[in-house]
C-alpha atoms as a PDB file:
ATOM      1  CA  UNK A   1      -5.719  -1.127  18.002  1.00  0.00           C
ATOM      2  CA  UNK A   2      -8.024  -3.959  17.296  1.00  0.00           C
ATOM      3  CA  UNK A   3     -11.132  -4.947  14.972  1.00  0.00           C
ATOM      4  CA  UNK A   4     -14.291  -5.085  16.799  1.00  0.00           C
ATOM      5  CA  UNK A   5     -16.834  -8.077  15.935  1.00  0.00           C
ATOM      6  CA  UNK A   6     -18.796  -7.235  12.508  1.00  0.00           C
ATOM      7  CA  UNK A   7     -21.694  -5.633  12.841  1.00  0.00           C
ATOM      8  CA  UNK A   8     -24.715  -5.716  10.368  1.00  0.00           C
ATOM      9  CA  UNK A   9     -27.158  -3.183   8.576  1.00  0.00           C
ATOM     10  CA  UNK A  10     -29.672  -3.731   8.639  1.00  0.00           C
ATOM     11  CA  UNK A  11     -30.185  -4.182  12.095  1.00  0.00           C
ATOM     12  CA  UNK A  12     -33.939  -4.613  13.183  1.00  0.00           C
ATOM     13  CA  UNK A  13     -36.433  -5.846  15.750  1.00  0.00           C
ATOM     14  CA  UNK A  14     -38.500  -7.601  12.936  1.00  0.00           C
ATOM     15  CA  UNK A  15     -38.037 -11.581  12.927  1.00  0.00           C
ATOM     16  CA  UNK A  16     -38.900 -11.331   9.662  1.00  0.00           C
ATOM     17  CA  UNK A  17     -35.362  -9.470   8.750  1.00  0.00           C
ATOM     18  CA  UNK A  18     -33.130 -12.249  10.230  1.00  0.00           C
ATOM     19  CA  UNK A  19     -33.171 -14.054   6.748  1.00  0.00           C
ATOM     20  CA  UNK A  20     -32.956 -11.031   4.665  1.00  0.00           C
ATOM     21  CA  UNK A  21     -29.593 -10.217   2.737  1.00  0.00           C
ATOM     22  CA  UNK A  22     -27.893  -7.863   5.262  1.00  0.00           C
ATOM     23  CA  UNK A  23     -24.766  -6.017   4.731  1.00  0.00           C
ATOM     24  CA  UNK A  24     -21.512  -6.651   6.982  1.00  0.00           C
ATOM     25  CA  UNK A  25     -20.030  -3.174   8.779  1.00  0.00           C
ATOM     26  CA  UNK A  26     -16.477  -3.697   9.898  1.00  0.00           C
ATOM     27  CA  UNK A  27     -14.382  -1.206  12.887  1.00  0.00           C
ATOM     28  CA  UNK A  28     -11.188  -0.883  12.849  1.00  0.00           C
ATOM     29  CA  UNK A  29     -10.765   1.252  16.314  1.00  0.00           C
ATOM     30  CA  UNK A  30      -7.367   3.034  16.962  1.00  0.00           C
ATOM     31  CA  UNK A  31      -7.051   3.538  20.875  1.00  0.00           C
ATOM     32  CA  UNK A  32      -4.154   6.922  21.913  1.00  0.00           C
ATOM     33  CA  UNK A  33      -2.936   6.182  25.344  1.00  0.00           C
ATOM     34  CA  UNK A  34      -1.436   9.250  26.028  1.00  0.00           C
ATOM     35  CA  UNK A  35      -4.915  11.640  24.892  1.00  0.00           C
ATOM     36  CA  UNK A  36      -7.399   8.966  25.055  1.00  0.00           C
ATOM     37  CA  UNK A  37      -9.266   9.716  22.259  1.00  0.00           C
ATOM     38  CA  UNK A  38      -9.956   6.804  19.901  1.00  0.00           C
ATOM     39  CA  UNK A  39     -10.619   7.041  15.886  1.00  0.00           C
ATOM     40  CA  UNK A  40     -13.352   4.213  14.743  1.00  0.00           C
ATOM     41  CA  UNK A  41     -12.831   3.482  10.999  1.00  0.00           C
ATOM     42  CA  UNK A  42     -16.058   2.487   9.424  1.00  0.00           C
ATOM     43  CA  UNK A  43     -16.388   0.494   6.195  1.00  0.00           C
ATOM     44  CA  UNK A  44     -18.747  -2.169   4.379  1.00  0.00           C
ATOM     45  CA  UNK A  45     -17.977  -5.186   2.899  1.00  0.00           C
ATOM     46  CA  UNK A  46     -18.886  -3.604  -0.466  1.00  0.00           C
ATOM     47  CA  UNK A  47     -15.949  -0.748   0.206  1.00  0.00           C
ATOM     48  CA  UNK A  48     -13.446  -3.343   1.363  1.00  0.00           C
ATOM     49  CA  UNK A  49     -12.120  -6.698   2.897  1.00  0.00           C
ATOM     50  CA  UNK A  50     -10.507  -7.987   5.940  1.00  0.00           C
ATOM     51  CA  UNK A  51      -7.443  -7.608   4.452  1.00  0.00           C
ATOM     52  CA  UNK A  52      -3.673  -6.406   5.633  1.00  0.00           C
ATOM     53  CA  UNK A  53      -3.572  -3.693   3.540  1.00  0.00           C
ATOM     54  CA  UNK A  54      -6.763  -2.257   4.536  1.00  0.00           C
ATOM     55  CA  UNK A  55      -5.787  -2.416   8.461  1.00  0.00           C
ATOM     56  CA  UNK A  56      -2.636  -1.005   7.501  1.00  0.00           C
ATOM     57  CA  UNK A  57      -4.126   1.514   5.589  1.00  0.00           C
ATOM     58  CA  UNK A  58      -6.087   2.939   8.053  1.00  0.00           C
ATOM     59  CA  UNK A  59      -3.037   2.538  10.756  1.00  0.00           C
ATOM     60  CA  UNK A  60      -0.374   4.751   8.593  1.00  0.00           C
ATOM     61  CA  UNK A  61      -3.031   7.372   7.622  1.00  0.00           C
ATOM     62  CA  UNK A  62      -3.818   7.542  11.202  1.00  0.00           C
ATOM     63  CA  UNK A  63      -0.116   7.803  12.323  1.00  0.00           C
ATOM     64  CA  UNK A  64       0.275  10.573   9.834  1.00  0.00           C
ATOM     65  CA  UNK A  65      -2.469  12.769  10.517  1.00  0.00           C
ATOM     66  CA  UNK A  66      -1.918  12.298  14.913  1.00  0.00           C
ATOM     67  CA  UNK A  67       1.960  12.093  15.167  1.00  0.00           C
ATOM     68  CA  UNK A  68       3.946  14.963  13.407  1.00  0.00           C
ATOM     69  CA  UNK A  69       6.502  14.766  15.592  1.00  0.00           C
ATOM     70  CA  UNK A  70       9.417  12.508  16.301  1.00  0.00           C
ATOM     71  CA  UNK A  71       9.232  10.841  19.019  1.00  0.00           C
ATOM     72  CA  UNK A  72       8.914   7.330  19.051  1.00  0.00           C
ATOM     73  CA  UNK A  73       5.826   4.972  18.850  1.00  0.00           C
ATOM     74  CA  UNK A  74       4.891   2.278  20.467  1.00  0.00           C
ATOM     75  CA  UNK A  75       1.686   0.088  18.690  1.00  0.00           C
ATOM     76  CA  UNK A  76      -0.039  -2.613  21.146  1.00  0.00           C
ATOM     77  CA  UNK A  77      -2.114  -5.179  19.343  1.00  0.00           C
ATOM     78  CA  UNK A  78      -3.143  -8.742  19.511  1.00  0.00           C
ATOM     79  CA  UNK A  79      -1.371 -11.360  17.410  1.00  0.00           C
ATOM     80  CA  UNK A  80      -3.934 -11.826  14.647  1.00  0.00           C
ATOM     81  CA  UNK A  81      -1.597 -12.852  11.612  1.00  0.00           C
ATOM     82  CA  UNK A  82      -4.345 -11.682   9.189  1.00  0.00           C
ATOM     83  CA  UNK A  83      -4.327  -7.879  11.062  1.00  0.00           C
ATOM     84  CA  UNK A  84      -1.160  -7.127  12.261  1.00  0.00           C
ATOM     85  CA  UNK A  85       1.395  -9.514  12.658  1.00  0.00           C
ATOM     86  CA  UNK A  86       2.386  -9.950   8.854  1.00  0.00           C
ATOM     87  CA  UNK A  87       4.658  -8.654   6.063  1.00  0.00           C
ATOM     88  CA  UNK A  88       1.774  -6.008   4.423  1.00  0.00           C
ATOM     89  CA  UNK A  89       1.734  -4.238   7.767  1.00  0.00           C
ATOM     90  CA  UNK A  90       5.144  -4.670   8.487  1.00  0.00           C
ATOM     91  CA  UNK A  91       6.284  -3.120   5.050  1.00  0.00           C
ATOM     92  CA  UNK A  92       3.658  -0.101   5.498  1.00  0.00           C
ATOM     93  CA  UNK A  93       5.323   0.673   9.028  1.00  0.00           C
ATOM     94  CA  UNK A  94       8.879   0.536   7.873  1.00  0.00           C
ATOM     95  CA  UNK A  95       8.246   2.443   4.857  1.00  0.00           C
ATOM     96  CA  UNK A  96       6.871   5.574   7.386  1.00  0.00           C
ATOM     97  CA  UNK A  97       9.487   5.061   9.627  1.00  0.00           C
ATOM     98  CA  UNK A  98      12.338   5.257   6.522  1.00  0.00           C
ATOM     99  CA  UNK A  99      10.417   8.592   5.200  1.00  0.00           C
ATOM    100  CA  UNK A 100       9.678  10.065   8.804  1.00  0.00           C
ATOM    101  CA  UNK A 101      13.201   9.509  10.658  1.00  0.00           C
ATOM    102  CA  UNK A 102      11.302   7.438  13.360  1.00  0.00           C
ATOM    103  CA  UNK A 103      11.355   4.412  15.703  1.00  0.00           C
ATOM    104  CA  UNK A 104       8.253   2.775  15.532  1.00  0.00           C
ATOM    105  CA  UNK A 105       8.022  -0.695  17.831  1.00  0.00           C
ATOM    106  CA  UNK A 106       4.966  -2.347  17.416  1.00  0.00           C
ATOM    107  CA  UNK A 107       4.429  -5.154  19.984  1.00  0.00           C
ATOM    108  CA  UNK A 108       2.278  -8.333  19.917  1.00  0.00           C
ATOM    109  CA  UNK A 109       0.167  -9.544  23.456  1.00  0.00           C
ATOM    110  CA  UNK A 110       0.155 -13.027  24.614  1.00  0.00           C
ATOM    111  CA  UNK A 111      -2.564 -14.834  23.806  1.00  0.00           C
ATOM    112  CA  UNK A 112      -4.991 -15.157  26.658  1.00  0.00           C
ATOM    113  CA  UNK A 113      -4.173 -12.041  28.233  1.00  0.00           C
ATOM    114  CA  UNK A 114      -5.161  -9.387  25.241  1.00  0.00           C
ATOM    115  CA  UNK A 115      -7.517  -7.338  27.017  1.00  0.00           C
ATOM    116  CA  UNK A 116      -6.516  -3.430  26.015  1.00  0.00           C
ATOM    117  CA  UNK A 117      -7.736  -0.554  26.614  1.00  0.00           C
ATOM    118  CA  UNK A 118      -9.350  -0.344  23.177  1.00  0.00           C
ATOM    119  CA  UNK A 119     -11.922  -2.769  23.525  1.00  0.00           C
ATOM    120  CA  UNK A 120     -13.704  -0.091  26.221  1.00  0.00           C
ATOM    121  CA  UNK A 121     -14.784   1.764  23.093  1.00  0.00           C
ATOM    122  CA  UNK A 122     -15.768  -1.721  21.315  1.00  0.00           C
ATOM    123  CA  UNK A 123     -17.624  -2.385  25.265  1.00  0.00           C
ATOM    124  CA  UNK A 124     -19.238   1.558  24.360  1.00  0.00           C
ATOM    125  CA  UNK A 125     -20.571   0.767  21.303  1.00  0.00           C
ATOM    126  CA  UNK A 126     -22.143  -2.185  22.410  1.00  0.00           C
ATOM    127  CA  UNK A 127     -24.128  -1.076  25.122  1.00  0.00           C
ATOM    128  CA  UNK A 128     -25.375   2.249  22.803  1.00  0.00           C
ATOM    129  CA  UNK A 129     -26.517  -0.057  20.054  1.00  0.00           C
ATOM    130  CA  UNK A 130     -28.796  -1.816  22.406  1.00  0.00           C
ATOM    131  CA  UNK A 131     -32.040  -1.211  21.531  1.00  0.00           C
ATOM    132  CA  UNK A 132     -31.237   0.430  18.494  1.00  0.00           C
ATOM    133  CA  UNK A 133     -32.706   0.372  14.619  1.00  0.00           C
ATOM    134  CA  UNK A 134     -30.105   0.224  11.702  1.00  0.00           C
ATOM    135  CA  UNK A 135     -31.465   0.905   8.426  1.00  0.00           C
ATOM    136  CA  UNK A 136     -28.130   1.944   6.332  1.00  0.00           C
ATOM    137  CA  UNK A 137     -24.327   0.841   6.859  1.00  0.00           C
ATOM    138  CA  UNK A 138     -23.807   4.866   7.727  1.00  0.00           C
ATOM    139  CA  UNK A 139     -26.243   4.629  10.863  1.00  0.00           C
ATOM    140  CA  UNK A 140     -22.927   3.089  12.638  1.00  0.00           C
ATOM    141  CA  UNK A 141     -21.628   6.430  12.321  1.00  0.00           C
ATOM    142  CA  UNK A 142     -23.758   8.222  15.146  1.00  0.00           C
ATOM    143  CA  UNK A 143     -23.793   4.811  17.477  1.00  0.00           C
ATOM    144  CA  UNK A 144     -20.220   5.323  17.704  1.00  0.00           C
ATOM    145  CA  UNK A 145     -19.784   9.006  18.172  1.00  0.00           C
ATOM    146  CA  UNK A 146     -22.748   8.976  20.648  1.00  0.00           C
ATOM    147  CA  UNK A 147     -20.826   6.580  22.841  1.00  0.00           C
ATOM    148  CA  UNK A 148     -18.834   8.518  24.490  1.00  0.00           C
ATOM    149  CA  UNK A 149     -18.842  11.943  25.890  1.00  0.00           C
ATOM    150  CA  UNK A 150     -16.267  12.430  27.728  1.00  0.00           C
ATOM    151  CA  UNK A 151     -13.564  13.554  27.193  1.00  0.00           C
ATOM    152  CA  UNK A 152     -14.562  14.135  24.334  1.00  0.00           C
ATOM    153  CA  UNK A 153     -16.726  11.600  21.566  1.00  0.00           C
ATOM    154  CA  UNK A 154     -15.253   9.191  19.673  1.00  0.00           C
ATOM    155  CA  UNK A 155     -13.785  10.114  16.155  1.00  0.00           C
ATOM    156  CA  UNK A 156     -14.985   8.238  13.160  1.00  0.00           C
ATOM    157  CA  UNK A 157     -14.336   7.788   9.855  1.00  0.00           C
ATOM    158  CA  UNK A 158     -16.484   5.722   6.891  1.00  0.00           C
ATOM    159  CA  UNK A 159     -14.223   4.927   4.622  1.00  0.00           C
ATOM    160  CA  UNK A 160     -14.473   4.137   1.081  1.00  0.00           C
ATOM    161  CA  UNK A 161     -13.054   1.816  -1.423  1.00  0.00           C
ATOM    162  CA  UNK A 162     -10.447   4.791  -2.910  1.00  0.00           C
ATOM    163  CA  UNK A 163      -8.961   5.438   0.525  1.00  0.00           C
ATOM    164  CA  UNK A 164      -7.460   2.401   0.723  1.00  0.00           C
ATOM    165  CA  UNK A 165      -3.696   1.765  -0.914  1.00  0.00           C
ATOM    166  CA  UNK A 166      -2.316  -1.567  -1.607  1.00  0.00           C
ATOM    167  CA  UNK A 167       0.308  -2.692   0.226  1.00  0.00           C
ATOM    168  CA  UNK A 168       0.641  -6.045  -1.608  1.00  0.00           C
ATOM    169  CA  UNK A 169       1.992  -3.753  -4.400  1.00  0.00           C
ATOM    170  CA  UNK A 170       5.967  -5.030  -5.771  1.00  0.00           C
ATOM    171  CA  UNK A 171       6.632  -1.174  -5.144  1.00  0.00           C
ATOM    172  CA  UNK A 172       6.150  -1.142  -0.995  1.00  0.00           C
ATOM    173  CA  UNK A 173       7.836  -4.238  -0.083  1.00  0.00           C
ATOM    174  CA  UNK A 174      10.940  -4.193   1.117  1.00  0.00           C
ATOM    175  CA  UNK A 175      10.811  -7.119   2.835  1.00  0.00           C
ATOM    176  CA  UNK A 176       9.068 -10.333   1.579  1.00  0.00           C
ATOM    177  CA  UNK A 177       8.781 -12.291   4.691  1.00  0.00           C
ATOM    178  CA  UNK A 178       9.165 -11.128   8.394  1.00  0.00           C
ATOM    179  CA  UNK A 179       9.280 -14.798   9.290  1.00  0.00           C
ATOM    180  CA  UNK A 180      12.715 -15.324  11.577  1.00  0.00           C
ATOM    181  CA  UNK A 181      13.662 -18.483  10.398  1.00  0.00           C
ATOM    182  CA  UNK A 182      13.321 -20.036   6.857  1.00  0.00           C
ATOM    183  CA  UNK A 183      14.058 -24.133   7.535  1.00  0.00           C
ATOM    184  CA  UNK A 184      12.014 -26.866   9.032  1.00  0.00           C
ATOM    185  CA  UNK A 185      12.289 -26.408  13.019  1.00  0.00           C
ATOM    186  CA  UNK A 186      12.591 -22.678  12.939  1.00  0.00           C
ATOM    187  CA  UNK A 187      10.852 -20.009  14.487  1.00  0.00           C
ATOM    188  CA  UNK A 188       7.732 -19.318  12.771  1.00  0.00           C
ATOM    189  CA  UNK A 189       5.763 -15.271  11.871  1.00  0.00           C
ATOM    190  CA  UNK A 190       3.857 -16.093  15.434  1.00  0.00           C
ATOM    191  CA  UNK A 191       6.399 -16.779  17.824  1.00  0.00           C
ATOM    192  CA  UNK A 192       7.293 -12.952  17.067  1.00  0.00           C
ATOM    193  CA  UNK A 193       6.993 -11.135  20.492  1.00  0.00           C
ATOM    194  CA  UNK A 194       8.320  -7.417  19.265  1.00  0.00           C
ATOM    195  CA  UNK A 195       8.835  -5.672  15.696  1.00  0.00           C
ATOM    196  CA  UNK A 196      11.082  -2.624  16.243  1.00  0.00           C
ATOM    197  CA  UNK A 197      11.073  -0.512  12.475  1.00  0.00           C
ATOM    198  CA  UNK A 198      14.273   1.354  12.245  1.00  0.00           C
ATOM    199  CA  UNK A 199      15.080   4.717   9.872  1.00  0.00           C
ATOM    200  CA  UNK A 200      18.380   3.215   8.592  1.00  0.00           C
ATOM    201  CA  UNK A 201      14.929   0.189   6.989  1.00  0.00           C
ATOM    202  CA  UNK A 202      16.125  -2.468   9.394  1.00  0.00           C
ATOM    203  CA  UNK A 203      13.439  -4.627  11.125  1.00  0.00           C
ATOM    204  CA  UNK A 204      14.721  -6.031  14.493  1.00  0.00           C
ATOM    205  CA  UNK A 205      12.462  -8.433  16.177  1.00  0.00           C
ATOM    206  CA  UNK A 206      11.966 -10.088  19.678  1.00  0.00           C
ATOM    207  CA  UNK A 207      10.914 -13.778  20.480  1.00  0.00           C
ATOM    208  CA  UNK A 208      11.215 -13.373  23.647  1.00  0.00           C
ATOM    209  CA  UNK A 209      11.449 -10.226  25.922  1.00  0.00           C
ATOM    210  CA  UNK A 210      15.180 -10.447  26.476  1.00  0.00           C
ATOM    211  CA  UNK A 211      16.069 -12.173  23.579  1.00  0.00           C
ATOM    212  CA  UNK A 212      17.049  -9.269  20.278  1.00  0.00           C
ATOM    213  CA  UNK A 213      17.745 -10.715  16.786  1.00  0.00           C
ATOM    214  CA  UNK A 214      17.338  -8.445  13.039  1.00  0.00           C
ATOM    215  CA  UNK A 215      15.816  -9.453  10.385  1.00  0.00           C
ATOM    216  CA  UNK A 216      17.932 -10.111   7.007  1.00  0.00           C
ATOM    217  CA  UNK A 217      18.179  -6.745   5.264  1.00  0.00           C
ATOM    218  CA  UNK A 218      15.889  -5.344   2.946  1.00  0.00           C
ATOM    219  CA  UNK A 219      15.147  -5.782  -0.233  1.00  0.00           C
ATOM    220  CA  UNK A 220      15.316  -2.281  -1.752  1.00  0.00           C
ATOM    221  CA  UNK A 221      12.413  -1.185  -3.452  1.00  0.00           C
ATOM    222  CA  UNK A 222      12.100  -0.488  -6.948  1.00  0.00           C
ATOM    223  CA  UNK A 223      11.441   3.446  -6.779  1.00  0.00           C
ATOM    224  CA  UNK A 224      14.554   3.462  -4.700  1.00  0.00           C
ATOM    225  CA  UNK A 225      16.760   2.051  -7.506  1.00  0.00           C
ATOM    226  CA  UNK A 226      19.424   3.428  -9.251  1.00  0.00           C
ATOM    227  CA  UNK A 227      19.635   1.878 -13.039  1.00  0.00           C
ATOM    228  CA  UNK A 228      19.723   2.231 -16.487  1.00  0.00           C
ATOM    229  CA  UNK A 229      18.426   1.558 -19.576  1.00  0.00           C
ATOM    230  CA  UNK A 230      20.163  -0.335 -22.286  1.00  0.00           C
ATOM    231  CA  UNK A 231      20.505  -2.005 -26.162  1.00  0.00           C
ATOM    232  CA  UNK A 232      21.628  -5.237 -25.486  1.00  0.00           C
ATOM    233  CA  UNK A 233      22.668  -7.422 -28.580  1.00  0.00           C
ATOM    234  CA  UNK A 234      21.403 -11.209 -28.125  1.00  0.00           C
ATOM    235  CA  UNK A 235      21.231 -13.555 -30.775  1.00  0.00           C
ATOM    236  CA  UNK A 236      21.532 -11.135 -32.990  1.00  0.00           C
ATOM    237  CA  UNK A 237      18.664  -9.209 -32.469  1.00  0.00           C
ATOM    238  CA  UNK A 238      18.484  -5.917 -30.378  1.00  0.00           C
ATOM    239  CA  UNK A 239      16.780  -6.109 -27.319  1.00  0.00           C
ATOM    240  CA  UNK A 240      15.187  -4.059 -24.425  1.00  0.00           C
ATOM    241  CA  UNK A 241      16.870  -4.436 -21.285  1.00  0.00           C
ATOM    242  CA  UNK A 242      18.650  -3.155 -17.578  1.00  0.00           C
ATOM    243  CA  UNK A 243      22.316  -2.528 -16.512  1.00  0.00           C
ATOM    244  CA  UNK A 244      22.431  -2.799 -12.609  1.00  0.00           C
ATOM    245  CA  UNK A 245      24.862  -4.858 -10.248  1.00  0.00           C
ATOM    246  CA  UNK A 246      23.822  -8.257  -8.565  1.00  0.00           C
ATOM    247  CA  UNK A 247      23.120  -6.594  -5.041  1.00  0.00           C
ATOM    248  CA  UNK A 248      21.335  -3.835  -6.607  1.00  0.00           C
ATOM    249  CA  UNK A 249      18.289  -6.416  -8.070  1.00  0.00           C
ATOM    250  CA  UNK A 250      18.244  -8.296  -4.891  1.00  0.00           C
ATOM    251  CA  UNK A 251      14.441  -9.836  -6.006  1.00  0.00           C
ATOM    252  CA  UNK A 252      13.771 -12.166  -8.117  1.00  0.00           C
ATOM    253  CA  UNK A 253      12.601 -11.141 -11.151  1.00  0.00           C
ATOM    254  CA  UNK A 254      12.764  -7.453 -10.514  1.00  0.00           C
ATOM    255  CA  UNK A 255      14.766  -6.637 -13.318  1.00  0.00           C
ATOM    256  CA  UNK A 256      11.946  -7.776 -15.737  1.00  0.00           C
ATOM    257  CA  UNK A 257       9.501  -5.783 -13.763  1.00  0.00           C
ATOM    258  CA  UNK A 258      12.028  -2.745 -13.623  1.00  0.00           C
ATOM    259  CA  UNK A 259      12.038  -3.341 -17.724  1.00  0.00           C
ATOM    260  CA  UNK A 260       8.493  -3.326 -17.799  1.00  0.00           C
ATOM    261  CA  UNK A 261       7.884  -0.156 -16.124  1.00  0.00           C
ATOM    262  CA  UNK A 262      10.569   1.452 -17.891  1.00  0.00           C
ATOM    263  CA  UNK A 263       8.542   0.431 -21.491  1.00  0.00           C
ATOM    264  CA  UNK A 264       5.147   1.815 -19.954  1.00  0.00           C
ATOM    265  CA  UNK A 265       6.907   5.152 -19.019  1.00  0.00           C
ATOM    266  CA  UNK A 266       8.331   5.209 -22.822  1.00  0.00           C
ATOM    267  CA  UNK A 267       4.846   4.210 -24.179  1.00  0.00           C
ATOM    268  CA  UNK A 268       3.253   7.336 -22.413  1.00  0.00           C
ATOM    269  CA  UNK A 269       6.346   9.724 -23.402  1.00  0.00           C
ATOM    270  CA  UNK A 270       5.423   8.341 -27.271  1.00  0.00           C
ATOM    271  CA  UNK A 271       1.620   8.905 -26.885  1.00  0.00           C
END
């Protein structure tokens, strides 16, 4: 998988265009090496960002829809912090593979040699928008799926703003950092070689090829927790609050936020 350059609508021969206000098309392309078909997901900078939870987005929806089975699954990208080597996309993957009952191992190249085999359908695109006219954002649609004809065209998908989730949400992180090391001196997110997401919500990871550490354990998330409600006399005064153990709110501040979503639920029960 890999983001191909940003592309621009309108797109004309016109000199007169090159100052205009264009809009920015972004393609996140999704490469299968066992069927070789490839999904292109389409968007404008007016739908969405270049953001984690948008790549990760389209990566777990994808996932879903193409692998109902379970076997494992191997993800090849480049090392971009920003697009896949960070804790959004790391949380999104572990979450499937704690729902699903699968091993998903996503692997990072070295720089310099990150040549896969999706950029052919980035290479595709390229040479079919040559000597084309964009008008609209949406006219990316048939460059792409004209491509490629065989074996078969490329998929694609525009995407809008409400297809996206948010992976930044408290409620999907189980981990808040996938860096290995937390002092001075250790390793750092981009010396990671290998994520390997386990059912049992462990995250092992790989500096080197022969070299196998884990990941502290999760953090468990707040759907996942087991507490209750209680009347808790302080200072006289009756207040709000949550009964759990120590290990239970392993976050910081996540029995306030486990209080607060308990008072939103009662506030809807009331009205």
């Amino acid at each position: 998988m890999d983001d191909q350059a940003g592309k621009i609508a309108p797109l004309l021969n016109a000199s007169a265009c090159y100052y205009k206000t264009k809009l920015v098309v972004h393609n996140f392309t999704i490469y299968d090496l066992k069927s070789h078909d490839a999904r292109c997901c389409l968007w404008d900078e007016s739908e969405g960002e270049l953001v984690a939870s948008v790549f990760a987005t389209c990566l777990i929806k994808y996932i879903e829809e193409k692998f109902t089975d379970d076997l494992p699954i191997i993800i090849y990208s480049d090392g971009c912090t920003n697009q896949n080597r960070n804790v959004m996309m790391a949380n999104a993957l572990l979450d499937h593979a704690t729902k699903h009952g699968k091993i998903i191992t996503q692997k990072f190249l070295e720089k310099g040699y990150t040549q896969m085999e999706v950029d052919s359908v980035h290479s595709a695109i390229e040479c079919n928008l040559k000597k084309r006219t964009i008008y609209l954002p949406t006219d990316y649609i048939s460059v792409c799926v004209e491509a490629r004809t065989k074996p078969a065209p490329y998929e694609v998908k525009y995407l809008t703003h409400e297809y996206f989730n948010d992976y930044s949400n408290n409620q999907m992180q189980r981990y808040i950092s996938i860096r290995p090391g937390s002092k001075a001196g250790d390793p750092c997110v981009t010396d990671i070689r290998q994520l390997k997401y386990n059912p049992t919500g462990l995250i092992e990871y790989k500096l080197k090829h022969d070299i196998i550490g884990a990941l502290d354990p999760p953090f468990p998330l707040l759907r996942d927790i087991i507490y209750g409600p209680s009347l808790i006399s302080f200072g006289g005064n009756l207040r709000f609050g949550v009964i759990a153990n120590d290990h239970v709110l392993a976050k910081p501040g996540q029995a306030e936020e486990i209080t607060r979503l308990l008072l939103a639920k009662l506030d809807n029960l009331v009205k």
